[in-house]
C-alpha atoms as a PDB file:
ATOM      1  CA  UNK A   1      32.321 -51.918 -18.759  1.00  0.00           C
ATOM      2  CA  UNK A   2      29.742 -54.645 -18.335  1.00  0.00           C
ATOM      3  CA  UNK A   3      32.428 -56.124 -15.112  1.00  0.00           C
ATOM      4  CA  UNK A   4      32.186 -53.003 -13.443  1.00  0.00           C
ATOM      5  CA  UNK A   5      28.530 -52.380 -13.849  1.00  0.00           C
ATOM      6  CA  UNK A   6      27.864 -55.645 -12.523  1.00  0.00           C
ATOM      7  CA  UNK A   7      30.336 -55.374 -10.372  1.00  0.00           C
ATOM      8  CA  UNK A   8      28.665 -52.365  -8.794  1.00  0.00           C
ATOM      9  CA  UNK A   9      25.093 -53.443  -9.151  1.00  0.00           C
ATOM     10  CA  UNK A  10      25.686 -56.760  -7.119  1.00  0.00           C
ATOM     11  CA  UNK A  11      27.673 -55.083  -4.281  1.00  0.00           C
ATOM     12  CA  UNK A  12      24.430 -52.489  -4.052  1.00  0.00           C
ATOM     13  CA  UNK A  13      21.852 -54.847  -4.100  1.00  0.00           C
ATOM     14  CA  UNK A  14      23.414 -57.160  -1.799  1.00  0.00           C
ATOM     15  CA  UNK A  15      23.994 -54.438   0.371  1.00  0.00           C
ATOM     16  CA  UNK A  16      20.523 -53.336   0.453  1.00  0.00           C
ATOM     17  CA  UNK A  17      19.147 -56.874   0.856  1.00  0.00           C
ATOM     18  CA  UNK A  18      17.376 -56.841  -2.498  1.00  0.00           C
ATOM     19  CA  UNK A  19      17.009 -59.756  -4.435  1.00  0.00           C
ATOM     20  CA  UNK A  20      17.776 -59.885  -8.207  1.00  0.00           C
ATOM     21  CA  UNK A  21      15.022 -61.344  -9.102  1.00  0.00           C
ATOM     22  CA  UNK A  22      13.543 -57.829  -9.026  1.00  0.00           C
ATOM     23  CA  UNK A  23      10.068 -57.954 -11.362  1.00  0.00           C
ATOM     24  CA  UNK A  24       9.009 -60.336  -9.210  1.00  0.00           C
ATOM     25  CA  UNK A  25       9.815 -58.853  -6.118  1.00  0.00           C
ATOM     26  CA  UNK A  26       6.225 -57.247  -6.133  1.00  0.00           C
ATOM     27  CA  UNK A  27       4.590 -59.779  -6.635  1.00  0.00           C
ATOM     28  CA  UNK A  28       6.031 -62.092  -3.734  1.00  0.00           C
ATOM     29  CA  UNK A  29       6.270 -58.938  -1.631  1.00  0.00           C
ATOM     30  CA  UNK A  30       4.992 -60.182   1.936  1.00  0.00           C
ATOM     31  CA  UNK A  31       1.324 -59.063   2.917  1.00  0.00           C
ATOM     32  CA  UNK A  32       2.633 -56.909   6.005  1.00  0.00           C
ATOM     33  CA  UNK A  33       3.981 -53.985   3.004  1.00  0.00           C
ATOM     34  CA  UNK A  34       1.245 -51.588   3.454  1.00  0.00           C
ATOM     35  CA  UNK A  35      -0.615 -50.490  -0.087  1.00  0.00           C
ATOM     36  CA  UNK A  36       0.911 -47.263   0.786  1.00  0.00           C
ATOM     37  CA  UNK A  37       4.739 -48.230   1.182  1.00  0.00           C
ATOM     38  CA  UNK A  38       3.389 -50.348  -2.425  1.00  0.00           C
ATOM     39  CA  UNK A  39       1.919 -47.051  -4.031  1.00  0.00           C
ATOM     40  CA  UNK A  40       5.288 -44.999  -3.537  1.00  0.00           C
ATOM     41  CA  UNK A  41       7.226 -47.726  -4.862  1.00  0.00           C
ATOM     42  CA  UNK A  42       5.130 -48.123  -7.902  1.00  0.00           C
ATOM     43  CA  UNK A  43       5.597 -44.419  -8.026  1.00  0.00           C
ATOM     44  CA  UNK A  44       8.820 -44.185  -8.413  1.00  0.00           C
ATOM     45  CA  UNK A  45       9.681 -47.084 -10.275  1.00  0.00           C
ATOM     46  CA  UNK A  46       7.246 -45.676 -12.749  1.00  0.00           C
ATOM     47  CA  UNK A  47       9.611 -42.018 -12.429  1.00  0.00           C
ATOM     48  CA  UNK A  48      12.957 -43.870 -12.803  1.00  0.00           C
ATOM     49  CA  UNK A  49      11.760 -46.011 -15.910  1.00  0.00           C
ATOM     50  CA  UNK A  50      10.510 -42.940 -17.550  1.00  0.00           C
ATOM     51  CA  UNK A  51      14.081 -40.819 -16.730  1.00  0.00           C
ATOM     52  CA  UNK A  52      16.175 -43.834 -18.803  1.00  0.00           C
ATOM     53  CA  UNK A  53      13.336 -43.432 -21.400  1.00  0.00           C
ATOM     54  CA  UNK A  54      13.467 -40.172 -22.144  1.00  0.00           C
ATOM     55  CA  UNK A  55      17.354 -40.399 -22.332  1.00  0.00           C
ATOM     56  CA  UNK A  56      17.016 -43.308 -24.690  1.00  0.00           C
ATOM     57  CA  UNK A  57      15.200 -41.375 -26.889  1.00  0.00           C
ATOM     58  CA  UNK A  58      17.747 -37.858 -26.591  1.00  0.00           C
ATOM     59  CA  UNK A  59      19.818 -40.785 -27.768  1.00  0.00           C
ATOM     60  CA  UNK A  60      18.394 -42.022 -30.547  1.00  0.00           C
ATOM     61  CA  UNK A  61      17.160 -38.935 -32.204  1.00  0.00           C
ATOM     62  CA  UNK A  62      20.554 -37.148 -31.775  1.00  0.00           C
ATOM     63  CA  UNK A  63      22.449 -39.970 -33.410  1.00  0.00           C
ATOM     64  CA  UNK A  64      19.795 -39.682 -36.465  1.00  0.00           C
ATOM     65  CA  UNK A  65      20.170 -36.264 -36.686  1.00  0.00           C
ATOM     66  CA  UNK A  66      17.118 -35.636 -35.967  1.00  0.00           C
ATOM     67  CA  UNK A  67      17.314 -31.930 -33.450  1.00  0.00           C
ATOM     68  CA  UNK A  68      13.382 -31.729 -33.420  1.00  0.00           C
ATOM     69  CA  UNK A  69      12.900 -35.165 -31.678  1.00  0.00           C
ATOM     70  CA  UNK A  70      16.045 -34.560 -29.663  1.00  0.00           C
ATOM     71  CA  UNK A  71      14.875 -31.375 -28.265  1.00  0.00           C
ATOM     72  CA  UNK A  72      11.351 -33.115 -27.318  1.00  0.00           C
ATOM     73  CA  UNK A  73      12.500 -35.957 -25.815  1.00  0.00           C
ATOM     74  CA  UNK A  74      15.345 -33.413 -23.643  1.00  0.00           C
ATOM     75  CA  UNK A  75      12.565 -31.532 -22.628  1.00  0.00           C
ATOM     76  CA  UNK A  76      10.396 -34.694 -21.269  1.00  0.00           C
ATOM     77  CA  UNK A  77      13.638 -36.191 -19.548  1.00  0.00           C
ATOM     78  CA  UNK A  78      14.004 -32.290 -17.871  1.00  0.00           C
ATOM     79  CA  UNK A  79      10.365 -32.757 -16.697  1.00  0.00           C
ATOM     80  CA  UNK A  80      10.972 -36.353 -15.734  1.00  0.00           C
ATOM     81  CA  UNK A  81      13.624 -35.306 -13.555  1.00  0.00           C
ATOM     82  CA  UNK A  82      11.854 -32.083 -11.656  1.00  0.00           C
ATOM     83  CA  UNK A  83       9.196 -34.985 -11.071  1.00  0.00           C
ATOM     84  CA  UNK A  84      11.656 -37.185  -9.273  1.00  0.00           C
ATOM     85  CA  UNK A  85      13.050 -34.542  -7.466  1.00  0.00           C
ATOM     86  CA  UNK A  86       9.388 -33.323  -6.493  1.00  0.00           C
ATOM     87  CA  UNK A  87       8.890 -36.657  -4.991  1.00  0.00           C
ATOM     88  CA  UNK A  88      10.862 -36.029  -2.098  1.00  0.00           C
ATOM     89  CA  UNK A  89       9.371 -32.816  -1.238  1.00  0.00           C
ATOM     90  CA  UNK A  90       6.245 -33.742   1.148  1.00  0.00           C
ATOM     91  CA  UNK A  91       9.159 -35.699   3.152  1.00  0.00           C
ATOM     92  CA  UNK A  92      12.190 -32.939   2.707  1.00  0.00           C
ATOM     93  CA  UNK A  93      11.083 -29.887   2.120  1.00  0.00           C
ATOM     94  CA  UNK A  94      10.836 -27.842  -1.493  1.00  0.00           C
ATOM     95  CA  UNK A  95      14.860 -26.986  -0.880  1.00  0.00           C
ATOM     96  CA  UNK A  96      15.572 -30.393  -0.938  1.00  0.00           C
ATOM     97  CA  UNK A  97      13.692 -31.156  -3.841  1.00  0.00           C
ATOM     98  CA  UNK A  98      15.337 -27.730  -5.378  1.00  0.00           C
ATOM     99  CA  UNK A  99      18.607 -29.425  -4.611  1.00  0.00           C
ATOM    100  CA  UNK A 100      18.242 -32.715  -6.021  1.00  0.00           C
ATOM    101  CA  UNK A 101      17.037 -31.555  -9.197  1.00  0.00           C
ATOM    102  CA  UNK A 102      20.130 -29.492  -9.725  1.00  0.00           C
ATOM    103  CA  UNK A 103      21.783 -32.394  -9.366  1.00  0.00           C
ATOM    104  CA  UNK A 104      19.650 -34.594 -11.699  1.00  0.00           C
ATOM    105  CA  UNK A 105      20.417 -32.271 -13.795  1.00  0.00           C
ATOM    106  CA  UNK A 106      24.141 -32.339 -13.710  1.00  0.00           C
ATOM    107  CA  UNK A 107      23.761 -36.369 -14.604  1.00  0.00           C
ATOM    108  CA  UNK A 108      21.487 -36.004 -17.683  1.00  0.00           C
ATOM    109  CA  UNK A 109      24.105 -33.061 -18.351  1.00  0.00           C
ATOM    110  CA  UNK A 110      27.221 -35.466 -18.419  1.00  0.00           C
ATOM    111  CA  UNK A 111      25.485 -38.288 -20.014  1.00  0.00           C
ATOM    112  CA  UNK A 112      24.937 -35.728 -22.736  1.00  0.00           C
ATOM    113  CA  UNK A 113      28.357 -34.673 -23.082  1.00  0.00           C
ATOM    114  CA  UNK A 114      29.140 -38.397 -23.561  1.00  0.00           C
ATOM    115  CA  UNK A 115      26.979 -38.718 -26.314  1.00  0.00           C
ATOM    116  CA  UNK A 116      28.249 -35.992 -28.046  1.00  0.00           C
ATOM    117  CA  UNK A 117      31.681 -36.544 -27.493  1.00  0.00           C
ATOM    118  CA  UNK A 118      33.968 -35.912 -30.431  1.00  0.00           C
ATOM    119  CA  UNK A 119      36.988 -38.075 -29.339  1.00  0.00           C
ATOM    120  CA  UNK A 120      37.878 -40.332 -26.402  1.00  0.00           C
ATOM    121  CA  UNK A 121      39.341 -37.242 -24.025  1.00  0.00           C
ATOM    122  CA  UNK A 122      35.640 -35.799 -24.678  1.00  0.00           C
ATOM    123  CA  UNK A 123      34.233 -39.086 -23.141  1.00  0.00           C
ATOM    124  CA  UNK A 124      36.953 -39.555 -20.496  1.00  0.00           C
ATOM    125  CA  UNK A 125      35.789 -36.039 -19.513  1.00  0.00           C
ATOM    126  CA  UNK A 126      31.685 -36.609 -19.257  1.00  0.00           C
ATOM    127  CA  UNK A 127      32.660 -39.826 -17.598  1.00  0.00           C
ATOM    128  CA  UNK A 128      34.476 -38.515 -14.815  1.00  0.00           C
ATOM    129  CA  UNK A 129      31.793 -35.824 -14.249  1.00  0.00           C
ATOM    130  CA  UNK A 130      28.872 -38.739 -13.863  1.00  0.00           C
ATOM    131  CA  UNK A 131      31.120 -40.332 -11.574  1.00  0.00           C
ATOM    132  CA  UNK A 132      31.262 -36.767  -9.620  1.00  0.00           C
ATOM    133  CA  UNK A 133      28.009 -36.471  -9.932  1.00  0.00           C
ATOM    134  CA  UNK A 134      26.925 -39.666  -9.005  1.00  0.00           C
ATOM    135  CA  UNK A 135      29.213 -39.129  -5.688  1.00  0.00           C
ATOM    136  CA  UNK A 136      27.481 -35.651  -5.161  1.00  0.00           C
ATOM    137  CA  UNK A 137      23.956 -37.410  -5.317  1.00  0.00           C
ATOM    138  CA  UNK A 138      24.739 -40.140  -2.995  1.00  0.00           C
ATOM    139  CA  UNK A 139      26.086 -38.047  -0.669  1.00  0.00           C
ATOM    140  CA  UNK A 140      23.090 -35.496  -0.877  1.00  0.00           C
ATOM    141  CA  UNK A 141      20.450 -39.011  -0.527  1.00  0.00           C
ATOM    142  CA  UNK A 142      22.823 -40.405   2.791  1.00  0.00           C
ATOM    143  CA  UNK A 143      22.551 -36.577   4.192  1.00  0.00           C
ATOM    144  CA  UNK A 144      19.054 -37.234   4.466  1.00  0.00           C
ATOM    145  CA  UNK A 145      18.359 -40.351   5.301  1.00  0.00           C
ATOM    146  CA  UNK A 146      21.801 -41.624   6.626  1.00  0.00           C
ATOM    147  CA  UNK A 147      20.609 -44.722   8.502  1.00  0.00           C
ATOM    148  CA  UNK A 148      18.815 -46.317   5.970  1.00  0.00           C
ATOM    149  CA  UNK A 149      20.685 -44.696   2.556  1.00  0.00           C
ATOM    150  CA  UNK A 150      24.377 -45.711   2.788  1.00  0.00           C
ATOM    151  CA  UNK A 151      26.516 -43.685   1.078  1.00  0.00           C
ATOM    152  CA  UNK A 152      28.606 -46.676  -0.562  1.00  0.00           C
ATOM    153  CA  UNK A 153      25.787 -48.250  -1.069  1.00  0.00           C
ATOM    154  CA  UNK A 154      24.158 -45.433  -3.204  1.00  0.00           C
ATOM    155  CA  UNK A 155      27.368 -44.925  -5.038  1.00  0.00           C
ATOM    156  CA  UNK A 156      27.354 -48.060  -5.812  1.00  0.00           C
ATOM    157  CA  UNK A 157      23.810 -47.618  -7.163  1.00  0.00           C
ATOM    158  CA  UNK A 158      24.367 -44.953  -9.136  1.00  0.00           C
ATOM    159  CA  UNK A 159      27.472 -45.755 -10.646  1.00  0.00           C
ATOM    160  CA  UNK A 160      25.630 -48.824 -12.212  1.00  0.00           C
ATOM    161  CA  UNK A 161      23.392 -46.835 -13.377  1.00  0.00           C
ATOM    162  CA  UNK A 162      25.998 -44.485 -15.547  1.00  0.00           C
ATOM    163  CA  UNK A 163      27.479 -47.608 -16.460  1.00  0.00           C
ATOM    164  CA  UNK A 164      24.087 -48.599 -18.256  1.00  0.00           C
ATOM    165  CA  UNK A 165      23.509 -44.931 -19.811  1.00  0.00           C
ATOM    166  CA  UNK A 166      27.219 -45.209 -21.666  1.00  0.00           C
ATOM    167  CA  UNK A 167      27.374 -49.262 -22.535  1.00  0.00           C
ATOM    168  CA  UNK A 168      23.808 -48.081 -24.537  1.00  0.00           C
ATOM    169  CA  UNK A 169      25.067 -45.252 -26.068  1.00  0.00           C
ATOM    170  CA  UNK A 170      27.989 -47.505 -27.495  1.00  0.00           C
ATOM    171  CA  UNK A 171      26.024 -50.057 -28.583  1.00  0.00           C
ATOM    172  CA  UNK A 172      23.589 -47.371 -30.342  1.00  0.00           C
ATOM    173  CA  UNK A 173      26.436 -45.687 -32.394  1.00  0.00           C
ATOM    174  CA  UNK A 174      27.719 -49.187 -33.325  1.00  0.00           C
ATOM    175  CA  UNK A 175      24.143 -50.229 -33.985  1.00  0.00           C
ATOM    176  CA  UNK A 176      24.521 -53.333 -31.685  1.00  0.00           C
ATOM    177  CA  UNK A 177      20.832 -53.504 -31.308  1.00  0.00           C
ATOM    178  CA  UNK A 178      20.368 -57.138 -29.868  1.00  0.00           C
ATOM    179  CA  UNK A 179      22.972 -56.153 -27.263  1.00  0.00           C
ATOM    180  CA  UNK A 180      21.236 -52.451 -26.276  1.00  0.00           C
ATOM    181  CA  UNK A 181      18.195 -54.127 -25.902  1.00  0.00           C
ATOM    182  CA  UNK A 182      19.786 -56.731 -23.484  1.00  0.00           C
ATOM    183  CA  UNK A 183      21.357 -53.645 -21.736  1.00  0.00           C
ATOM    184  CA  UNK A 184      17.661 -52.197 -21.474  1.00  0.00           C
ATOM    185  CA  UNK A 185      16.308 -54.948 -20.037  1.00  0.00           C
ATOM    186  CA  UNK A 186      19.423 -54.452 -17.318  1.00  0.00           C
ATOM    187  CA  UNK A 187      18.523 -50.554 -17.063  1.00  0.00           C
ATOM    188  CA  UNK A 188      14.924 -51.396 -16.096  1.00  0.00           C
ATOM    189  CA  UNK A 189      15.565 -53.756 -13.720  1.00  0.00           C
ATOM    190  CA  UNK A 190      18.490 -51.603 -12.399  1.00  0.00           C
ATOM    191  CA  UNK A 191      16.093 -48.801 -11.984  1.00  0.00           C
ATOM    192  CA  UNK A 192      13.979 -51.140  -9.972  1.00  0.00           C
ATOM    193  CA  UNK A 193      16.295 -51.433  -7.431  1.00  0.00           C
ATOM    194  CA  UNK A 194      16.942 -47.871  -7.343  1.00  0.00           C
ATOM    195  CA  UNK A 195      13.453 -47.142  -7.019  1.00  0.00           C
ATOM    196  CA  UNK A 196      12.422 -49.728  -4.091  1.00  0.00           C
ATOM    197  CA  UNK A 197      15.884 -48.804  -2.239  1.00  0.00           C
ATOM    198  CA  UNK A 198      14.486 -44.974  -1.954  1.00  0.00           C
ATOM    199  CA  UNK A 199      10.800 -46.044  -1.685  1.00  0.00           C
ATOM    200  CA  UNK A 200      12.191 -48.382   1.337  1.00  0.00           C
ATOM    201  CA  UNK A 201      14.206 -45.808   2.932  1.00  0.00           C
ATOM    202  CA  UNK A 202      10.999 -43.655   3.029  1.00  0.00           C
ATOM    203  CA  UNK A 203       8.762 -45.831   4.559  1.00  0.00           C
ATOM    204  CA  UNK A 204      11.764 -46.321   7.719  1.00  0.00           C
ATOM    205  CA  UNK A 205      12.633 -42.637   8.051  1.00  0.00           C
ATOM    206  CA  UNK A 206       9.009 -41.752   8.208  1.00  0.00           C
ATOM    207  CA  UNK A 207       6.480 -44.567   9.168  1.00  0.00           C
ATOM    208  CA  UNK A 208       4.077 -42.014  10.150  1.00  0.00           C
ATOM    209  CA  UNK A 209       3.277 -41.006   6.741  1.00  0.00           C
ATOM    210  CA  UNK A 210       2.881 -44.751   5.685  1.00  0.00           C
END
């Protein structure tokens, strides 16, 4: 699991032209990026950390048992979502952001059915519908923006990403905590790099509104 999410994560990036150093990327960002562009990355790095949050925590408090803390932390990740989907609205349209939510939806729903998988065809099963689902999104994302949001590319992306949400629930049932907080650290910079990819796209397709 950790070759392929590499695997996928380094094929992405490259792809995209962003480096891997990616905390720092701010930071060194040259002066030309205007605060706008800046802002909307901020934004949405801020969005995408708070979606593998809130799943963290669905995570956590399910495998204690704990259905009061599960439900509370499922209904912050639902709101999470319909906030990253509402990002794209001033630039799509309220269908689009209709549309993507559905589909975050679908990804929080299969990472779910991992987590509560009884056996390994129960995980086989939730994994092949995030790898649907992460298809369906990139192909939705390209659809919009197809010259500067390849599809492989976003696959790519996104598959990493799954890759993350399983290798921590593993590592969380077998209470591997040194290595899920190594694959945290990976998640957060992943979603990084999800984040600036999208913000970047947005400030090409529309430079008007930056």
């Amino acid at each position: 699991m950790r070759h392929f999410i590499a695997t996928s994560i380094t094929a992405a990036t490259l792809a995209l032209g962003i480096g891997s150093a990616l905390p720092a990327a701010a930071a060194d960002a040259p002066a030309t990026v205007s605060v706008t562009v800046q802002q909307t990355q901020d934004a949405l790095r801020d969005l995408w950390v708070g979606h593998i949050f809130w799943v963290r925590n669905v995570v956590t408090a399910t495998l204690a048992g704990n259905t009061a803390e599960a439900k509370a932390a499922e209904d912050a990740a639902v709101a999470n979502a319909r906030s990253i989907a509402d990002a794209v609205v001033p630039f799509y349209g309220k269908d689009a952001g209709d549309a993507l939510f559905k589909l975050l939806a679908g990804h929080y729903t299969a990472i779910k059915e991992y987590l509560v998988a009884k056996n390994p065809a129960g995980e086989k099963a939730a994994f092949d519908k995030l790898v649907a689902n992460a298809n369906q999104i990139a192909k939705f994302l390209h659809g919009a923006n197809p010259k500067n949001w390849p599809e492989d590319v976003l696959v790519s992306l996104l598959m990493g990403h799954g890759g993350h949400h399983v290798q921590q629930i593993k590592q969380l049932r077998a209470k591997d905590y040194k290595g899920e907080a190594e694959t945290w650290e990976a998640m957060k910079n992943h979603m990084y790099t999800i984040a600036d990819a999208l913000a970047g796209g947005l400030a090409a397709q529309f430079p008007d509104k930056f």
